[in-house]
N, C-alpha and C. Protein backbone atom coordinates (compact mmCIF):
# COMPACT_ATOMS: atom_id res chain seq x y z
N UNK A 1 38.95 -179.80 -99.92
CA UNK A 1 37.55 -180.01 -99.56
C UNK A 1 36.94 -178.67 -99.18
N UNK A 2 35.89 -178.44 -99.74
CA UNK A 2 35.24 -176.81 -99.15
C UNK A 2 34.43 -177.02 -97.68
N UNK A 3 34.40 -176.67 -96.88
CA UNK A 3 34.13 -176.71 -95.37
C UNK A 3 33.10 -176.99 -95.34
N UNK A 4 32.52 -178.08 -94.69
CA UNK A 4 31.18 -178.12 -94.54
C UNK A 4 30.74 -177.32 -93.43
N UNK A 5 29.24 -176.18 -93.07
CA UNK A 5 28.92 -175.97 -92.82
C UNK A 5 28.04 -176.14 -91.50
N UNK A 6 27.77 -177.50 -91.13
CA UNK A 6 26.38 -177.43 -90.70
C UNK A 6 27.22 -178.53 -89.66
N UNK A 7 28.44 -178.58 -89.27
CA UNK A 7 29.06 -179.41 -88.04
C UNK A 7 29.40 -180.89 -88.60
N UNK A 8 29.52 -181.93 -87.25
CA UNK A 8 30.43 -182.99 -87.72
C UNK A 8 29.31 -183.64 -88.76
N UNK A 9 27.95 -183.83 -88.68
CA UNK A 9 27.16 -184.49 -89.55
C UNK A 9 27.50 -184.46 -91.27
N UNK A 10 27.38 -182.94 -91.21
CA UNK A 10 27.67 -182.58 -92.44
C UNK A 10 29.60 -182.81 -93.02
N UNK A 11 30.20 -182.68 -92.17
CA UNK A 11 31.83 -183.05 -92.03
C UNK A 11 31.78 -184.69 -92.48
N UNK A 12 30.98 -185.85 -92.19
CA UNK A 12 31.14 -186.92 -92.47
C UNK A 12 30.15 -187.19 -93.54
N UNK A 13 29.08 -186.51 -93.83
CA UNK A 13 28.12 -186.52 -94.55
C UNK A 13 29.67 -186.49 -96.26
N UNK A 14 30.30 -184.85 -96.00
CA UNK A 14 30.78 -184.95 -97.23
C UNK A 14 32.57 -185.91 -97.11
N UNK A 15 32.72 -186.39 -96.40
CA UNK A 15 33.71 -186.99 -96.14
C UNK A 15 33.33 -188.20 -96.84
N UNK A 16 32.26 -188.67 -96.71
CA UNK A 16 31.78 -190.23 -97.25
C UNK A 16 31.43 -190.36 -98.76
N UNK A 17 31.19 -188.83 -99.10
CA UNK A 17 30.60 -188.56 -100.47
C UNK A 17 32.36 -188.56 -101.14
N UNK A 18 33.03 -188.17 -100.71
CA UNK A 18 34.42 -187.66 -101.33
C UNK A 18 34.92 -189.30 -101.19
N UNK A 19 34.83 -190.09 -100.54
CA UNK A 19 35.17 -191.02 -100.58
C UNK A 19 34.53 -192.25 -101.66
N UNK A 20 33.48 -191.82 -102.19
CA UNK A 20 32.85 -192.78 -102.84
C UNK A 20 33.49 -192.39 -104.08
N UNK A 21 33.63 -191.21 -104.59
CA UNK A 21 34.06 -190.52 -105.78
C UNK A 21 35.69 -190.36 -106.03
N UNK A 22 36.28 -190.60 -104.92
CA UNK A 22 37.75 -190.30 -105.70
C UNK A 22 38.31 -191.77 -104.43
N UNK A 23 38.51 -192.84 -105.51
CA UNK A 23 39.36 -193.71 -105.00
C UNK A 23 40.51 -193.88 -104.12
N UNK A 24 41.65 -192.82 -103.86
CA UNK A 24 42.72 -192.78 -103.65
C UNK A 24 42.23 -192.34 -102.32
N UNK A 25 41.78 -190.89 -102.53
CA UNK A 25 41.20 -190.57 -101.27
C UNK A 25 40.83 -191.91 -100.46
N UNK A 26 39.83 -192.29 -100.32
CA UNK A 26 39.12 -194.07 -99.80
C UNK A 26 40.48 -194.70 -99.25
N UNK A 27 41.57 -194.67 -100.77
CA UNK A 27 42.20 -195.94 -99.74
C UNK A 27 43.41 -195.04 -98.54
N UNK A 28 43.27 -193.82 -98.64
CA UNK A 28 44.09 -193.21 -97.81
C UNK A 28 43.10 -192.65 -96.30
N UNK A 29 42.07 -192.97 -96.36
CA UNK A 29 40.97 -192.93 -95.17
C UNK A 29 41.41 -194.32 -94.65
N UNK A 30 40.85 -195.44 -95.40
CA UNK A 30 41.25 -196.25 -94.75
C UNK A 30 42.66 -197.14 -94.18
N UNK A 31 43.75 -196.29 -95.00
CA UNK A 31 45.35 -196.34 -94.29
C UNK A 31 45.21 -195.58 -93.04
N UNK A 32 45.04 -194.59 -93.27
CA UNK A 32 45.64 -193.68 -91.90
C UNK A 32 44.41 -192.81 -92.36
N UNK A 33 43.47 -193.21 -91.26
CA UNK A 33 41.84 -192.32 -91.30
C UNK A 33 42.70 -190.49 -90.52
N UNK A 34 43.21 -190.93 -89.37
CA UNK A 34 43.51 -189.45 -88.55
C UNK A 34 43.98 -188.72 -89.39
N UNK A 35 45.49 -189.25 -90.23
CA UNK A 35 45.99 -188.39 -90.90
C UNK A 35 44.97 -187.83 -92.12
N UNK A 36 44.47 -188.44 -92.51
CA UNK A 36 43.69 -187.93 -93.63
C UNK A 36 42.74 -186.95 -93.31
N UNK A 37 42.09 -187.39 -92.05
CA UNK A 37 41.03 -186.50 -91.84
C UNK A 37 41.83 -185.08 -91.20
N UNK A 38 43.06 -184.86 -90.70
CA UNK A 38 43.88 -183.70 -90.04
C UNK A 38 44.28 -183.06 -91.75
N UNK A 39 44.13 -183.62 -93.09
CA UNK A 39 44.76 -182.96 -93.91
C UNK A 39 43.77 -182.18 -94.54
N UNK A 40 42.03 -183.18 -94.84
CA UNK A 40 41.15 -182.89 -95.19
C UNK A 40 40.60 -181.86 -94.59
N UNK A 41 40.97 -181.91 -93.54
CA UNK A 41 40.34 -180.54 -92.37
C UNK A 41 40.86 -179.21 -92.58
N UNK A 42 42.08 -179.71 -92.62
CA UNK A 42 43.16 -178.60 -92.27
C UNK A 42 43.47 -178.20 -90.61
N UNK A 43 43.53 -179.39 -89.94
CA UNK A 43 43.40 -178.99 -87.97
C UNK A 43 43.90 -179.97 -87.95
N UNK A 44 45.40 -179.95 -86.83
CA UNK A 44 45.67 -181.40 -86.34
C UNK A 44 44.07 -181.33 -85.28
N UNK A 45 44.38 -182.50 -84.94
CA UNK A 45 42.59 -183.33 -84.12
C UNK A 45 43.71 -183.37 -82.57
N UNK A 46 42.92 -183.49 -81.45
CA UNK A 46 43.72 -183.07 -79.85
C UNK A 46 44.42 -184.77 -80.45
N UNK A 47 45.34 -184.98 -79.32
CA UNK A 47 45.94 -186.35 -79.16
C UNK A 47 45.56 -186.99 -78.90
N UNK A 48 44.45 -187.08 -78.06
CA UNK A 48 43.58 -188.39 -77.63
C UNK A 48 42.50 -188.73 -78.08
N UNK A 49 42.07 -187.72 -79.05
CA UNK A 49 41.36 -188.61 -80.38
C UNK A 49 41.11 -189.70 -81.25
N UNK A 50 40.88 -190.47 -81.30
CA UNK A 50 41.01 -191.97 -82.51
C UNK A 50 40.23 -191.86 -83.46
N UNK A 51 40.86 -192.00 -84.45
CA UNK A 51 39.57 -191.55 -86.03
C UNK A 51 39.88 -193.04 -86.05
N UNK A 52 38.62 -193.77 -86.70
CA UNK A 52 38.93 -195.47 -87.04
C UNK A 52 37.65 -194.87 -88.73
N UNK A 53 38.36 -195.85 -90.00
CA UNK A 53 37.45 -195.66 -90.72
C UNK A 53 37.35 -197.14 -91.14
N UNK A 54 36.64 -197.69 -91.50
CA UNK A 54 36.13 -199.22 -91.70
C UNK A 54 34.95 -199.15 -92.97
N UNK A 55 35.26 -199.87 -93.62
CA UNK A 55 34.44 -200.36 -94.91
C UNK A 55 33.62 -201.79 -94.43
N UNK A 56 32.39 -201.02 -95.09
CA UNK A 56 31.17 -202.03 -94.99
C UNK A 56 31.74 -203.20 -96.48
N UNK A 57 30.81 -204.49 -96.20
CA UNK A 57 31.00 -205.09 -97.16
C UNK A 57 29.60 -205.91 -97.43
N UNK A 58 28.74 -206.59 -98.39
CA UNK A 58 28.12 -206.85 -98.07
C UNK A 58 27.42 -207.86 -97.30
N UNK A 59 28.28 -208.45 -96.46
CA UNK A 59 27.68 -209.38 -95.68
C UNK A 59 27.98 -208.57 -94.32
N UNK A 60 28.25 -207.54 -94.20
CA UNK A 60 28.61 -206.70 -92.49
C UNK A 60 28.39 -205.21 -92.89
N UNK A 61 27.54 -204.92 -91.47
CA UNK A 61 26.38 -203.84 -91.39
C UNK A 61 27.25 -203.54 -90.33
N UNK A 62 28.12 -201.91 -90.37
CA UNK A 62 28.28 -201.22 -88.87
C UNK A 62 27.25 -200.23 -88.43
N UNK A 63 26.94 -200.73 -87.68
CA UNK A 63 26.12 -199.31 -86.33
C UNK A 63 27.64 -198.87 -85.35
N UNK A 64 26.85 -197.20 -85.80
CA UNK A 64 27.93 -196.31 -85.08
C UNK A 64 27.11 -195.68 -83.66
N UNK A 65 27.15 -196.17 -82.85
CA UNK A 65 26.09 -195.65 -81.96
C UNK A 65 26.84 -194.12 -81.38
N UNK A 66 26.26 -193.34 -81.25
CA UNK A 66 26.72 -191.81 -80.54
C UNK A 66 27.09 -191.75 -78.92
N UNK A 67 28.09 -191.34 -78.54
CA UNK A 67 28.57 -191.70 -77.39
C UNK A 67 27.22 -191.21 -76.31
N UNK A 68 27.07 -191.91 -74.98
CA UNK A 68 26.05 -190.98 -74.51
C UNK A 68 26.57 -189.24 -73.88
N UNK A 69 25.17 -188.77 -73.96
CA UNK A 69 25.43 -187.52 -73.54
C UNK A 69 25.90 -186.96 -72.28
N UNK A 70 26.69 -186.03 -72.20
CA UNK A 70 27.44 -185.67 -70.76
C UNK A 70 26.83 -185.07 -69.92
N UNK A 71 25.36 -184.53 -70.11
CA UNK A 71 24.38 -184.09 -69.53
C UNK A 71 24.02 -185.26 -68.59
N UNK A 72 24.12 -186.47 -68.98
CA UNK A 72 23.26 -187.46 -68.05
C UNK A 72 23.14 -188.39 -68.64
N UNK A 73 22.37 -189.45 -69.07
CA UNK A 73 21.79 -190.51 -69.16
C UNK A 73 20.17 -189.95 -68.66
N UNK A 74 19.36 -190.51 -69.60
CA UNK A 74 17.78 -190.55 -69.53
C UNK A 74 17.34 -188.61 -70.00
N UNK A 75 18.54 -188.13 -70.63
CA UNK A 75 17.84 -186.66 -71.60
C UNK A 75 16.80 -187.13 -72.73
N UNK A 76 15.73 -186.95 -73.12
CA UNK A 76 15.15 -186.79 -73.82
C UNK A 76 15.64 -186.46 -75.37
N UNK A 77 15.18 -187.08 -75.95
CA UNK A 77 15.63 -186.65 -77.23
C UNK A 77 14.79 -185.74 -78.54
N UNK A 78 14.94 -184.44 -78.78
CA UNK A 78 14.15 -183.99 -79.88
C UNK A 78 13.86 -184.87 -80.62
N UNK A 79 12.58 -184.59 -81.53
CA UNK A 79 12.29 -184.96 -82.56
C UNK A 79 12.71 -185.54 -83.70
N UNK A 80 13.87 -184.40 -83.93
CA UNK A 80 14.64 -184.68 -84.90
C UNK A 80 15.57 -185.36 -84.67
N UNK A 81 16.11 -185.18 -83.24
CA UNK A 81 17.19 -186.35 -82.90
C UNK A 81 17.00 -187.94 -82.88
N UNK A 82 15.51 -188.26 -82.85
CA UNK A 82 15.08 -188.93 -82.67
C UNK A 82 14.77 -189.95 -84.26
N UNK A 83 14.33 -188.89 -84.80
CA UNK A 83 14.16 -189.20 -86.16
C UNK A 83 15.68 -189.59 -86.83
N UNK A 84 16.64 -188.72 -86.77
CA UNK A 84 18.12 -188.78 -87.30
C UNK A 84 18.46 -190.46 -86.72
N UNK A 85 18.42 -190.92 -85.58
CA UNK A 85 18.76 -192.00 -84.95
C UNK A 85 18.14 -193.13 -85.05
N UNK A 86 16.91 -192.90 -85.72
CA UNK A 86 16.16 -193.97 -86.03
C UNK A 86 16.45 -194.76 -87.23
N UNK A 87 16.05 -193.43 -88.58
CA UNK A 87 16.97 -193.57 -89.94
C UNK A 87 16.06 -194.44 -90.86
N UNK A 88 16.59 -194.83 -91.69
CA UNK A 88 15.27 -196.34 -92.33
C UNK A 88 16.51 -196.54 -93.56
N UNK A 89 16.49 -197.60 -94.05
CA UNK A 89 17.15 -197.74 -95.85
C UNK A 89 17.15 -196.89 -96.36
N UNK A 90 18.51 -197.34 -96.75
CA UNK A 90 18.72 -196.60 -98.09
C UNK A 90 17.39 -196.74 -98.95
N UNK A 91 17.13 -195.27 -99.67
CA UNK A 91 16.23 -195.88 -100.60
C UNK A 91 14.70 -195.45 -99.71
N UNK A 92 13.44 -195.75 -100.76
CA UNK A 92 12.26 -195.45 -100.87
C UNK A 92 11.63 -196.90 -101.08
N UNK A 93 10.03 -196.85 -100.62
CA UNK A 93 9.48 -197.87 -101.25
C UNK A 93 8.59 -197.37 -102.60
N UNK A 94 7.54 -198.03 -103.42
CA UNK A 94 7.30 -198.19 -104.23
C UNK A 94 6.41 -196.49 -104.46
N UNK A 95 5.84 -196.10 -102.83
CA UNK A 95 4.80 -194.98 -102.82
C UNK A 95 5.95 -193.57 -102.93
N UNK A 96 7.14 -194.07 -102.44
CA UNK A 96 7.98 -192.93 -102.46
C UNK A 96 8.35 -192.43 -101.01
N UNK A 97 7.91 -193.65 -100.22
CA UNK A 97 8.17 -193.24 -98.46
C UNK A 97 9.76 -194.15 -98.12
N UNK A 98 10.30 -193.45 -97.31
CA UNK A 98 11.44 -193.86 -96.58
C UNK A 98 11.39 -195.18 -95.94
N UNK A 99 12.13 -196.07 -96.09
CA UNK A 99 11.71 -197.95 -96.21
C UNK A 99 12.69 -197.45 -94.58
N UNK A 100 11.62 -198.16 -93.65
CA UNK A 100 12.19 -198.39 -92.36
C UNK A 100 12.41 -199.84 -91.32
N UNK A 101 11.80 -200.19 -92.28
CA UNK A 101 11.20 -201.74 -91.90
C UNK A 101 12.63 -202.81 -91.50
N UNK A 102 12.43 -203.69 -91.23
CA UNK A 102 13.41 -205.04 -91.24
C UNK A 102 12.95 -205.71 -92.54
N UNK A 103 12.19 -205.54 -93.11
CA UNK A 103 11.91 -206.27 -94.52
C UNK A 103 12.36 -205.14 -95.28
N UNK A 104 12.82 -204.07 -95.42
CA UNK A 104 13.46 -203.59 -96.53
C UNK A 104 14.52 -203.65 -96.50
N UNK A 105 15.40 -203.82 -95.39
CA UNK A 105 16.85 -204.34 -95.10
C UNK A 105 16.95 -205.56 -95.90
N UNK A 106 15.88 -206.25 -96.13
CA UNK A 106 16.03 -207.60 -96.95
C UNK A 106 16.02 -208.21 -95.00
N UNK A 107 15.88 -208.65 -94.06
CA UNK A 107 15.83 -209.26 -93.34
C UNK A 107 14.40 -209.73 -92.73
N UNK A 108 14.43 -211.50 -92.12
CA UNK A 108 13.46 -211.94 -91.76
C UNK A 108 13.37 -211.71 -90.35
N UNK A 109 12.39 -211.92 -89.65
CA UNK A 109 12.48 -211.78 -88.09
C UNK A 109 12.30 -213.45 -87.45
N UNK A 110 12.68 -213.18 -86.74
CA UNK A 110 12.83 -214.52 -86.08
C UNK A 110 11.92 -215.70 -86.45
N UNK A 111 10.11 -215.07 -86.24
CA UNK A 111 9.44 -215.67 -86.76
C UNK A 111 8.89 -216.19 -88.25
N UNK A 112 10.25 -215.68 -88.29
CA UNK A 112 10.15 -216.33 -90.65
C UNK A 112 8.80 -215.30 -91.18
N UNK A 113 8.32 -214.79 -90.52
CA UNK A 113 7.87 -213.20 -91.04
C UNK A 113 8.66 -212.39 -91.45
N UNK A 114 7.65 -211.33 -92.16
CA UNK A 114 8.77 -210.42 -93.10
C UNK A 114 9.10 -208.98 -92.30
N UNK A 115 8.60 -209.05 -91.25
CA UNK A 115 9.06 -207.98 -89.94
C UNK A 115 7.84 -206.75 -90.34
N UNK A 116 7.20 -206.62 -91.89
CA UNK A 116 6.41 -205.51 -91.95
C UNK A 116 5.56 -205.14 -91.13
C-alpha cells in the first residue's frame, strides 16, 4: 500500500478503497482486521488497541461515532469538522448537490413524510 498522507482519514479512506478492489484483501480485513491492518501499515499497533472491521449489508447501516475529545466535552467544532460529521449520501441529487436528506437514504420519517 503507498502511505497515505493526510492521517487516519485518509489511512481508512484508502484502506476501504483497497478493500473494494482486491477481494482477498476484504476477506483478510475481515478475518483478522489488526493483523492486516499491522501488515498493511507496516507498524505493529500498541496492545491495547482493537481494530474491529464489519461489513455493511443492505439491510444494516453502521455509524462509527468518533470517540469524544480529551480536551473536554462541549469543544466546539470547526467547520469542517462539522461538515465531515454531518456527511449526506452517497451520491448527488439531480442539480448535482450532495443528497443529505432522510429521503435520499430512501427513508420515511415517522410522519409517512418524505423527511425533505
Amino acid at each position: 500500500m503507498s502511505e497515505p498522507t493526510g492521517g487516519r482519514a485518509d489511512i481508512e479512506r484508502s484502506v476501504i478503497e483497497r478493500s473494494l478492489q482486491d477481494d482477498a484483501f476484504r476477506r483478510r480485513l475481515l478475518e483478522d482486521p489488526r493483523a492486516t491492518m499491522e501488515q498493511e501499515l507496516g507498524v505493529q499497533l500498541p496492545a491495547d488497541m482493537r481494530v474491529q472491521a464489519v461489513e455493511e449489508t443492505a439491510d444494516t447501516i453502521y455509524l462509527v461515532l468518533p470517540s469524544v475529545s480529551s480536551s473536554g466535552v462541549g469543544d466546539e467544532m470547526s467547520d469542517l469538522e462539522l461538515e465531515t460529521v454531518a456527511g449526506g449520501a452517497p451520491g448527488g441529487t439531480a442539480s448535482g448537490d450532495t443528497c443529505n436528506t432522510a429521503a435520499c437514504w430512501g427513508l420515511t420519517c415517522l410522519d409517512g413524510s418524505d423527511c425533505g
